[in-house]
C-alpha atoms as a PDB file:
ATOM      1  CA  UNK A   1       0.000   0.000   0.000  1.00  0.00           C
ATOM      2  CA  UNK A   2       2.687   2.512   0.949  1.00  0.00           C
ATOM      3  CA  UNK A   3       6.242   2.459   0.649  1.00  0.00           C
ATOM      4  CA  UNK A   4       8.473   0.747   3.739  1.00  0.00           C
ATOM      5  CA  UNK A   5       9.423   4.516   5.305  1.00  0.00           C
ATOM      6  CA  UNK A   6      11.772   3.294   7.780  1.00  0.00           C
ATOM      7  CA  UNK A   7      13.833   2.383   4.647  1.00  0.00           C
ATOM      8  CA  UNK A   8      13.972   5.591   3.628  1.00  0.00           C
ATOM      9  CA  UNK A   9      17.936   7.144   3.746  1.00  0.00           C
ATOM     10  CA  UNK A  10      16.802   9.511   6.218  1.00  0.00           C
ATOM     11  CA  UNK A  11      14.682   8.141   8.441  1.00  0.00           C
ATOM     12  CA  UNK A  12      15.412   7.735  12.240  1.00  0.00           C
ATOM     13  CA  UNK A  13      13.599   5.546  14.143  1.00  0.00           C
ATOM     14  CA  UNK A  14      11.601   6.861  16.884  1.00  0.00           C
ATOM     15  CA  UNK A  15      12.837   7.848  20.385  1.00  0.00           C
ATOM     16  CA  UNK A  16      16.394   7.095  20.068  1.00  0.00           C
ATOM     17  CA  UNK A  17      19.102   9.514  21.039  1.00  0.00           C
ATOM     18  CA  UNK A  18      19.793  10.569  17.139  1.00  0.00           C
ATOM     19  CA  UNK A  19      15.806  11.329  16.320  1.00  0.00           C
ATOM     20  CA  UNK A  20      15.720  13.482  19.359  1.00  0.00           C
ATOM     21  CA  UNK A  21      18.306  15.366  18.743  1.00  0.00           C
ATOM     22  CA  UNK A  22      17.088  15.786  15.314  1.00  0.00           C
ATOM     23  CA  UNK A  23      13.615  16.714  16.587  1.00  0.00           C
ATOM     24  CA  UNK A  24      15.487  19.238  18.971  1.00  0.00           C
ATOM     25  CA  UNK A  25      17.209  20.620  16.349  1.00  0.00           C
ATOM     26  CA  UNK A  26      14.162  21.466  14.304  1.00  0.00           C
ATOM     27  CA  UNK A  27      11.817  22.269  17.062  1.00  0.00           C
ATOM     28  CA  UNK A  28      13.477  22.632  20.146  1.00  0.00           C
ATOM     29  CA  UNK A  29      10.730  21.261  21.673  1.00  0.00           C
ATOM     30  CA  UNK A  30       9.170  17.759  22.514  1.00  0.00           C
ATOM     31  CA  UNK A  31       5.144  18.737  21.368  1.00  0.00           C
ATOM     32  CA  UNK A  32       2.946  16.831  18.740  1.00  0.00           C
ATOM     33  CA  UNK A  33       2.451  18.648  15.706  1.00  0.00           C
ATOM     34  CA  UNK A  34      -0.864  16.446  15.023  1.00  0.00           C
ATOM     35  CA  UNK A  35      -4.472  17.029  16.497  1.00  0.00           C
ATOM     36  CA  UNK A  36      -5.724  14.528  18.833  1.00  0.00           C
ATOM     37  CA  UNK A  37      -9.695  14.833  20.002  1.00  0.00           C
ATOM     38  CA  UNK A  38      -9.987  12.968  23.497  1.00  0.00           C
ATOM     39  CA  UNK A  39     -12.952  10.445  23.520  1.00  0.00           C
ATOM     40  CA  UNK A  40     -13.202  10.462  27.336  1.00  0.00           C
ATOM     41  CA  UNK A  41     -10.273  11.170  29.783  1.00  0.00           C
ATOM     42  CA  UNK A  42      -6.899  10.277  28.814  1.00  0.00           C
ATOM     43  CA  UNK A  43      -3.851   8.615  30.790  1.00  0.00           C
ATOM     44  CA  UNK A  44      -1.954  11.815  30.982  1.00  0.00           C
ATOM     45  CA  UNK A  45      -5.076  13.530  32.653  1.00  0.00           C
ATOM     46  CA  UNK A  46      -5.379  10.873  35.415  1.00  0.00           C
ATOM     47  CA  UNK A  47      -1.197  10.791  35.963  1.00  0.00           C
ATOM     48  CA  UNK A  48      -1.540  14.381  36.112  1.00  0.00           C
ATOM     49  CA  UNK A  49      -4.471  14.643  38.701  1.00  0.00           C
ATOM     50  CA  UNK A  50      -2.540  12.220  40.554  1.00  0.00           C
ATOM     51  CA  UNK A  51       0.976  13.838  40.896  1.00  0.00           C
ATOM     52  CA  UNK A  52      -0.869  17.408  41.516  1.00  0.00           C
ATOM     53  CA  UNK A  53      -1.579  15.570  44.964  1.00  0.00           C
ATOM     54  CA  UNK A  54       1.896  14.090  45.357  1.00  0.00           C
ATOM     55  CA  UNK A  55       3.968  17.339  44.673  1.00  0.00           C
ATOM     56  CA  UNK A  56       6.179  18.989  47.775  1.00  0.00           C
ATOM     57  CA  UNK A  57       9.244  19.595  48.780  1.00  0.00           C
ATOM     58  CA  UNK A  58      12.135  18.924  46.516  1.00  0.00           C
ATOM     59  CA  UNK A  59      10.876  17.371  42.923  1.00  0.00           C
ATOM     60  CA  UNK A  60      12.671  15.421  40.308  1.00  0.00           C
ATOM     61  CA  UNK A  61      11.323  14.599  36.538  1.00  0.00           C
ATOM     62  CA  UNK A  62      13.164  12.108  34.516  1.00  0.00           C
ATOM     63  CA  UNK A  63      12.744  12.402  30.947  1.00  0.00           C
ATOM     64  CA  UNK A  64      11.419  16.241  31.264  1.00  0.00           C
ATOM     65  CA  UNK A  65      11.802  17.345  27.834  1.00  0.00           C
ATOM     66  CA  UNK A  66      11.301  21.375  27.031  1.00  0.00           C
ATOM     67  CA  UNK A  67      10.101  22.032  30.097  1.00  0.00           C
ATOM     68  CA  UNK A  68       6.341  22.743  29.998  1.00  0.00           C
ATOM     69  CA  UNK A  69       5.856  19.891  31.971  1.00  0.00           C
ATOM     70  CA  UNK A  70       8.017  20.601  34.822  1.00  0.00           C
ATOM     71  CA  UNK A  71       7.450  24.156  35.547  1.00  0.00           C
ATOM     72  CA  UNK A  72       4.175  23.543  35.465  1.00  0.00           C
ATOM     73  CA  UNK A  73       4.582  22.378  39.080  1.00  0.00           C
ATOM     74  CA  UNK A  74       7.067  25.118  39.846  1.00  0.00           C
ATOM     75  CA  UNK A  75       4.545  27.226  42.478  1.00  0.00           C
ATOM     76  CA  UNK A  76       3.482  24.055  44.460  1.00  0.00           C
ATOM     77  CA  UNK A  77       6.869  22.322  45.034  1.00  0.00           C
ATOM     78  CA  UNK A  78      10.100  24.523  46.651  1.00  0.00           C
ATOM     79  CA  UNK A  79      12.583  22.716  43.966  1.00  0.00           C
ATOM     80  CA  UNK A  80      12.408  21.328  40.610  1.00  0.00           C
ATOM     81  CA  UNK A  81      15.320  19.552  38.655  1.00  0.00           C
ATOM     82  CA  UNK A  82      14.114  18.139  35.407  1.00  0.00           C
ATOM     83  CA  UNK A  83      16.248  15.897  34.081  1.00  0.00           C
ATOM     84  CA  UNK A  84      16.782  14.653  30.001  1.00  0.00           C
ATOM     85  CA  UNK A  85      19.343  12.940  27.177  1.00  0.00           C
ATOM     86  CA  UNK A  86      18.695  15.672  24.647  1.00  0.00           C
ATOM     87  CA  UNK A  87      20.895  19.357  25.160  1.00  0.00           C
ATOM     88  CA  UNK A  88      18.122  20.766  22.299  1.00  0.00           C
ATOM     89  CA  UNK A  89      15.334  20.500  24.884  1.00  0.00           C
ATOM     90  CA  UNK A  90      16.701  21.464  27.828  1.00  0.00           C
ATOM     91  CA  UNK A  91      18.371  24.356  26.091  1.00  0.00           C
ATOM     92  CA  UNK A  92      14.974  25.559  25.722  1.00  0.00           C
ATOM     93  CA  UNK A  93      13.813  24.593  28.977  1.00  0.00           C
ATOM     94  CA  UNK A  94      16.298  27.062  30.461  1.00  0.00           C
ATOM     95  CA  UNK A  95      15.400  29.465  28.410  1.00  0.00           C
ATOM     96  CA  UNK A  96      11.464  29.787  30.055  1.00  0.00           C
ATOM     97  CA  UNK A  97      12.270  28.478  33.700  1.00  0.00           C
ATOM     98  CA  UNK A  98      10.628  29.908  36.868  1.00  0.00           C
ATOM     99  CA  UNK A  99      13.492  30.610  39.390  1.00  0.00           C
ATOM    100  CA  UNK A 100      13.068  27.750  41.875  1.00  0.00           C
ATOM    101  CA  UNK A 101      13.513  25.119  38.779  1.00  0.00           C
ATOM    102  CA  UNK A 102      16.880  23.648  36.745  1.00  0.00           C
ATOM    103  CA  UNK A 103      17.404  21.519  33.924  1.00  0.00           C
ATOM    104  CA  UNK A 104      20.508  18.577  33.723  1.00  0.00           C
ATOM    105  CA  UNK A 105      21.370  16.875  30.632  1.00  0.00           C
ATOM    106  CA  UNK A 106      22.610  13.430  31.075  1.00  0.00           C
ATOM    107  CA  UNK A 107      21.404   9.439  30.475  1.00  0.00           C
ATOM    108  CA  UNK A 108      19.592   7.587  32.710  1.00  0.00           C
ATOM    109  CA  UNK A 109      21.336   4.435  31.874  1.00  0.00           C
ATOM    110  CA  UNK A 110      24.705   6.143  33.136  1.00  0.00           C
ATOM    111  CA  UNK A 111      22.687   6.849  36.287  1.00  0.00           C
ATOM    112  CA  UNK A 112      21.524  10.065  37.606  1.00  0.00           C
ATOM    113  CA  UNK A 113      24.079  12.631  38.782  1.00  0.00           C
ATOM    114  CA  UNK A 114      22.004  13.110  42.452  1.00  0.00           C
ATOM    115  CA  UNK A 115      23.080  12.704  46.181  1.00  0.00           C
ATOM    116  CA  UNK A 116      21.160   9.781  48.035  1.00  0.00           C
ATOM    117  CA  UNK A 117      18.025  11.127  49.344  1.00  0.00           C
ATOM    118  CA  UNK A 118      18.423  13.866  47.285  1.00  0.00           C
ATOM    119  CA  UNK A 119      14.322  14.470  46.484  1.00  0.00           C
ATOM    120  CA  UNK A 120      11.086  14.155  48.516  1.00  0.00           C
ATOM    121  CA  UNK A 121       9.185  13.348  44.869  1.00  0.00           C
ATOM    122  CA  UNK A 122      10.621  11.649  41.477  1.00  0.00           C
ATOM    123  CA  UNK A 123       8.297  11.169  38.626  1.00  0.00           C
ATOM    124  CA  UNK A 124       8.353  10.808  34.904  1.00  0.00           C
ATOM    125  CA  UNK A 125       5.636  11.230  32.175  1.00  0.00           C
ATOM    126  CA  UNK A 126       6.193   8.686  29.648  1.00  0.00           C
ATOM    127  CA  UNK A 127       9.451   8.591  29.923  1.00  0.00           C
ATOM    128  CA  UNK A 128      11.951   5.586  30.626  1.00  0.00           C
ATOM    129  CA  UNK A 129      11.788   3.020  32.710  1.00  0.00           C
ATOM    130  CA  UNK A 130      15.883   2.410  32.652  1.00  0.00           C
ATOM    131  CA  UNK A 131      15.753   4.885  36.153  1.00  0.00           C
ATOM    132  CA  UNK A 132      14.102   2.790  38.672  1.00  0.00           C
ATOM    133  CA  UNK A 133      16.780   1.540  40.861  1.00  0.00           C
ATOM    134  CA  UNK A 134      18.378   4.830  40.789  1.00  0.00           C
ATOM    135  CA  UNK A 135      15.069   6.385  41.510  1.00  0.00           C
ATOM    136  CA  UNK A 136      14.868   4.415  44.647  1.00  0.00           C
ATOM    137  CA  UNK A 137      18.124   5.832  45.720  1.00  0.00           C
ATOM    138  CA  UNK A 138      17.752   9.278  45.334  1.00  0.00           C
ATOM    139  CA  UNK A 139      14.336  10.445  46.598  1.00  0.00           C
ATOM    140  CA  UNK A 140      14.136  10.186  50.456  1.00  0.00           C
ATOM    141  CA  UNK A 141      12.588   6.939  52.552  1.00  0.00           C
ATOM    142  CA  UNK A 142       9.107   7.109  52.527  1.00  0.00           C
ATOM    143  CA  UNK A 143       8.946   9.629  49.223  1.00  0.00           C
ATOM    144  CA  UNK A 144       6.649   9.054  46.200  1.00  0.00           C
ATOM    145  CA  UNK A 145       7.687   8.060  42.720  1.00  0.00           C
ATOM    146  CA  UNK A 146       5.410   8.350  40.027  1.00  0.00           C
ATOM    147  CA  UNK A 147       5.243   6.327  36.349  1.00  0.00           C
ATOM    148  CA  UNK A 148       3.507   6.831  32.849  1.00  0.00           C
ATOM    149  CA  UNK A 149       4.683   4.664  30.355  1.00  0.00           C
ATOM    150  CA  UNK A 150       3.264   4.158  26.797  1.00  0.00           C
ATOM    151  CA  UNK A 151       1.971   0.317  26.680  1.00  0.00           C
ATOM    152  CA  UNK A 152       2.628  -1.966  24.586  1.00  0.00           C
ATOM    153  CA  UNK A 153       0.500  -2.303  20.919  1.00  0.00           C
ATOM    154  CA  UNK A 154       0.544   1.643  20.901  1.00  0.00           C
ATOM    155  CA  UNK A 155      -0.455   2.688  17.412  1.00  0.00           C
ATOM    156  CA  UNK A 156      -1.559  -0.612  16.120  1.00  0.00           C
ATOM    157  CA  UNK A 157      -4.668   0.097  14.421  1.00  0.00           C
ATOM    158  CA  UNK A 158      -3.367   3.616  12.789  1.00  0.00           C
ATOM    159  CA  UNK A 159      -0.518   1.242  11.237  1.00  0.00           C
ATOM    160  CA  UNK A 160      -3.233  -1.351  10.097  1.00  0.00           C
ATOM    161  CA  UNK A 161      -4.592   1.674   8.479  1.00  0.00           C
ATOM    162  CA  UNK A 162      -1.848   2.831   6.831  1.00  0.00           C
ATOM    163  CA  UNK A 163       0.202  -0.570   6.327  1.00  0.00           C
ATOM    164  CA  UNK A 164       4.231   0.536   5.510  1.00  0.00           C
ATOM    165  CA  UNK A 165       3.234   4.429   6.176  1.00  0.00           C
ATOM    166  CA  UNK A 166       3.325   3.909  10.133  1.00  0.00           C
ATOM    167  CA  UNK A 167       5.257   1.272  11.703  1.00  0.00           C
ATOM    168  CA  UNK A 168       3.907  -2.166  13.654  1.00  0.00           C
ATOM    169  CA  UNK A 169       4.369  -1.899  17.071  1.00  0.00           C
ATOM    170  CA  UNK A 170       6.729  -5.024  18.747  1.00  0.00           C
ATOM    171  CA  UNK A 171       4.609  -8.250  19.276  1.00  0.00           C
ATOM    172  CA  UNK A 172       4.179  -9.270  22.754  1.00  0.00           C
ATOM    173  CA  UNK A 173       4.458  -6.978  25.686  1.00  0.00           C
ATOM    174  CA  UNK A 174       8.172  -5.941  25.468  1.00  0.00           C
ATOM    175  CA  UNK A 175       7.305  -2.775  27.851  1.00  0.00           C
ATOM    176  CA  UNK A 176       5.524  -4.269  30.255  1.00  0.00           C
ATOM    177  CA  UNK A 177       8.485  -7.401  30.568  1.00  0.00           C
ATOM    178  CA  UNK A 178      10.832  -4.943  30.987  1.00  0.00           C
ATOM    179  CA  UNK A 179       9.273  -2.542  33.132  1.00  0.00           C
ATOM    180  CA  UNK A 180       8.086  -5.290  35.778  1.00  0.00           C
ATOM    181  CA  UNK A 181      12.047  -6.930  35.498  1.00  0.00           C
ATOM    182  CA  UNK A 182      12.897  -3.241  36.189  1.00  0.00           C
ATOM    183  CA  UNK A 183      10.734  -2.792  39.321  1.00  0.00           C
ATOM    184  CA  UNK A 184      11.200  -6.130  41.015  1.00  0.00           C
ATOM    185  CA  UNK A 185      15.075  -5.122  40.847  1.00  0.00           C
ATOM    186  CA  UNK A 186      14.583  -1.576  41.880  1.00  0.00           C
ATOM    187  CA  UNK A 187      14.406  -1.698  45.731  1.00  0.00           C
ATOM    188  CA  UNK A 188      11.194   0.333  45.856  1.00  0.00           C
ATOM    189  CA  UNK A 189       8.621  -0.645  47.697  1.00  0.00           C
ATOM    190  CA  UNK A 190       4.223  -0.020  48.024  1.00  0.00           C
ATOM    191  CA  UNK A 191       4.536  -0.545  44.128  1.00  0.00           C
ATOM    192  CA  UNK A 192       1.309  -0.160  42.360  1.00  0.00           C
ATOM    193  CA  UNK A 193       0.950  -1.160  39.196  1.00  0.00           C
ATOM    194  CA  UNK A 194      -2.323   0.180  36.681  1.00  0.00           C
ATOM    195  CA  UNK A 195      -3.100  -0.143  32.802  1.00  0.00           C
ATOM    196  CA  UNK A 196      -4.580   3.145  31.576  1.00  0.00           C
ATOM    197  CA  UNK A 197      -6.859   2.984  28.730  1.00  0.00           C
ATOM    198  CA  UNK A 198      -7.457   5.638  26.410  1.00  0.00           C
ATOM    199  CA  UNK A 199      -8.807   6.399  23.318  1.00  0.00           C
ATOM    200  CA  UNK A 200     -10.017   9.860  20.724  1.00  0.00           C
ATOM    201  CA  UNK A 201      -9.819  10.622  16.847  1.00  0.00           C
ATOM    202  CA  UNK A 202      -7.629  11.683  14.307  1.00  0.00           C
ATOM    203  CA  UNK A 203      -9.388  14.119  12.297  1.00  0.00           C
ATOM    204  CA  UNK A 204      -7.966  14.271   9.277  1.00  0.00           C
ATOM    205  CA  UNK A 205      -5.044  13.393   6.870  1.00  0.00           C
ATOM    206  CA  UNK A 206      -3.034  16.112   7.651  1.00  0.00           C
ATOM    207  CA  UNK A 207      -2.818  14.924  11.136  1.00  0.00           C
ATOM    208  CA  UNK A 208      -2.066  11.026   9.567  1.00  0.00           C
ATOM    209  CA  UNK A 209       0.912  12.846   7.482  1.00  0.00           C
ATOM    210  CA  UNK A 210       2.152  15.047  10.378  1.00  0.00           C
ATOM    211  CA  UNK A 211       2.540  11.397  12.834  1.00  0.00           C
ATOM    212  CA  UNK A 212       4.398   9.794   9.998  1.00  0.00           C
ATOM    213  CA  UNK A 213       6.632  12.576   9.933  1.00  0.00           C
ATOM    214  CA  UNK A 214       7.414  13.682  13.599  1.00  0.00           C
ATOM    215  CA  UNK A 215      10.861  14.130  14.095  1.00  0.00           C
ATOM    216  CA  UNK A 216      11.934  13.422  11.047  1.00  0.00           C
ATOM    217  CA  UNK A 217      14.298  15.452   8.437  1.00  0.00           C
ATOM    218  CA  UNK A 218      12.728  17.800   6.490  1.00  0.00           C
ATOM    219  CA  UNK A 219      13.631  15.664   3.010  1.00  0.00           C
ATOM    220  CA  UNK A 220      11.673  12.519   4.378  1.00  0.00           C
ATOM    221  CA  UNK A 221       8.935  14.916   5.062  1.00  0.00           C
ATOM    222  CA  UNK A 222       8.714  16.160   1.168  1.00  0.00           C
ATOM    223  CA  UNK A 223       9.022  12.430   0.091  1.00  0.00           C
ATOM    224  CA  UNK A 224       6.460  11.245   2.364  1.00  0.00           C
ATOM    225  CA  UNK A 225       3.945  14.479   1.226  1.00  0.00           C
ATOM    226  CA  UNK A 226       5.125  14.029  -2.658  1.00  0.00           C
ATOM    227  CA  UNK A 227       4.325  10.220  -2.689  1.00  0.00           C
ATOM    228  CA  UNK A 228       2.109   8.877   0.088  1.00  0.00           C
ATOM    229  CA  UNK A 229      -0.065  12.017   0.652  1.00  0.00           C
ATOM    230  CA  UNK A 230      -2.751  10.984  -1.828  1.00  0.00           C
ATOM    231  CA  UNK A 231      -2.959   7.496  -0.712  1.00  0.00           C
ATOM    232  CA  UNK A 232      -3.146   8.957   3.197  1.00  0.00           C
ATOM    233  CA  UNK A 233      -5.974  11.083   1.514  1.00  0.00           C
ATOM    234  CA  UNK A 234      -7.921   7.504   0.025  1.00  0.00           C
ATOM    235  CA  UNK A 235      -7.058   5.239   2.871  1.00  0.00           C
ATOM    236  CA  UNK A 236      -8.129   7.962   5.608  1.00  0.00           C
ATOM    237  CA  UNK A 237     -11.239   8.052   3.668  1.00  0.00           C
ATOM    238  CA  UNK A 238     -11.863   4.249   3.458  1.00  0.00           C
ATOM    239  CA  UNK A 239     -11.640   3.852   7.894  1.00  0.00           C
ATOM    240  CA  UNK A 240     -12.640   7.606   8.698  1.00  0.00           C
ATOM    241  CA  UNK A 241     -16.373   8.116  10.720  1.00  0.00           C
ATOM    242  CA  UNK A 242     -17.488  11.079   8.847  1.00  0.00           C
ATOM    243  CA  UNK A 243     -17.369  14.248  10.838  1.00  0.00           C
ATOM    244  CA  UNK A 244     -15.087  12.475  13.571  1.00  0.00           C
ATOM    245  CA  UNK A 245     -12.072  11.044  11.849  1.00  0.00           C
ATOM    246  CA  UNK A 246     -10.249   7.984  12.803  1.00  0.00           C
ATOM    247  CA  UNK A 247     -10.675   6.297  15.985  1.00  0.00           C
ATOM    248  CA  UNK A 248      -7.062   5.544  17.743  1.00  0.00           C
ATOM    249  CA  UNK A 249      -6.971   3.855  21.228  1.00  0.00           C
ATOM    250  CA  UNK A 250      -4.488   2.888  23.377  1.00  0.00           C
ATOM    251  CA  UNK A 251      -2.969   1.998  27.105  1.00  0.00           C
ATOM    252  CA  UNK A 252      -0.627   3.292  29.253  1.00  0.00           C
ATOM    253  CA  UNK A 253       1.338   1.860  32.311  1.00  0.00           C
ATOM    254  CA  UNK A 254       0.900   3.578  35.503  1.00  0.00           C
ATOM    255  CA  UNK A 255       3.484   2.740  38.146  1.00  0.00           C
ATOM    256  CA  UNK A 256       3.311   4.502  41.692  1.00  0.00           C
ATOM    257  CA  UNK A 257       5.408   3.428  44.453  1.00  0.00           C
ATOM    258  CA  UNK A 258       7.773   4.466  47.248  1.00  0.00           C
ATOM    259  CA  UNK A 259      11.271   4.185  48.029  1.00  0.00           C
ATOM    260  CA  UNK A 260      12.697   2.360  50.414  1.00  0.00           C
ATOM    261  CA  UNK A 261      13.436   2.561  54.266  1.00  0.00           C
ATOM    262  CA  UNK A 262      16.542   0.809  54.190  1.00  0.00           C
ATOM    263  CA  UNK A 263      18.443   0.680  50.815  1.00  0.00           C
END
């Protein structure tokens, strides 16, 4: 139906260290450039309803982007340190902070570059999972840490849709596997563990074109809008409820737990 994208000369796959800094690059920021129209609450909603109650003291986010996130939270805690792999984002994170929050660039699989103890709250919004132990180690006894994850399947039916446009999620539950392997190592401790379901509507091709293309160069962006566009246009037409778009759903893995009296 479409041609294999990630075979394109350009084309980065998704998340890595290379496609963010490409994204950074272009946009400086971590935002969707599609529209999304929530059928019903979504998992960031809940996560974010929850952490509003959890916020004090000293506050750590791992995996905090541009920014908007954290400082978002900057008049109900006393300190914020967001935390991120990619010097694009936080470059424009320090550009809009409030004064009682401050970015660090570094890699959560080289560990994070905190004092034991260091925070009363640690959270991250669908961000890695590669932090746990360390997360357990640097937010006080007793102190709350806070998880959204994407789940696994994420973006399965838009890539039935649009089969070689958008790529098939990994069989299985890859995410979950490592997540739980992740925890049980961790040393945390009152770990709950939730699946979030959510679901809305893409509302039109545009927005299938502009997910196809997020963070990529703009030269796989042309190709993608010289060839593929008319076929997004046909096949968007053929799964679409008029007036509403395409129906997307999806689940996310919420983790809440504490860390440990004795580490």
């Amino acid at each position: 139906m479409f041609p294999d994208l990630m075979l394109h000369p350009e084309y980065k796959r998704n998340q890595t260290k290379a496609w963010c800094d490409q994204l950074a690059a272009k946009t400086g920021k971590y935002e969707f450039p599609w529209r999304t129209v929530p059928d019903g609450r979504t998992a960031e909603d809940i996560f974010t309803d929850k952490l509003g109650k959890a916020i004090r003291g000293k506050v750590l986010d791992v995996g905090c982007g541009h920014g908007d996130f954290t400082s978002r939270w900057a008049d109900l805690a006393d300190e914020l340190v967001g935390f991120d792999i990619t010097a694009g984002f936080i470059a424009t994170a320090n550009r809009n902070r409030p004064p009682n929050v401050r970015y660090v660039v570094g890699n959560t699989h080289d560990g994070l570059p905190f004092s034991d103890d260091a925070f009363d709250v640690a959270y991250t919004k669908k961000g890695p999972t590669s932090w746990y132990a360390e997360g357990n180690r640097v937010v006080r006894p007793g102190g709350a840490l806070l998880m959204l994850h994407p789940g696994d399947g994420l973006g399965a039916e838009l890539a039935r849709c649009f089969p070689g446009l958008l790529p098939q999620p990994e069989p299985g539950t890859p995410i979950r596997d490592t997540a739980l392997e992740r925890l049980a190592a961790s040393g945390l401790v009152d770990i709950e563990w939730s699946v979030l379901e959510e679901a809305g509507w893409l509302p039109t091709p545009e927005d299938v074109w502009e997910l196809a293309c997020f963070g990529q160069s703009e030269g796989f962006s042309r190709y993608v809008r010289e060839t593929c566009f008319e076929r997004i246009v046909d096949q968007f037409a053929s799964h679409a409820v008029y007036g509403k778009g395409i129906r997307t759903t999806g689940s996310f893995y919420f983790v809440q737990a504490k860390a440990a009296s004795v580490k």
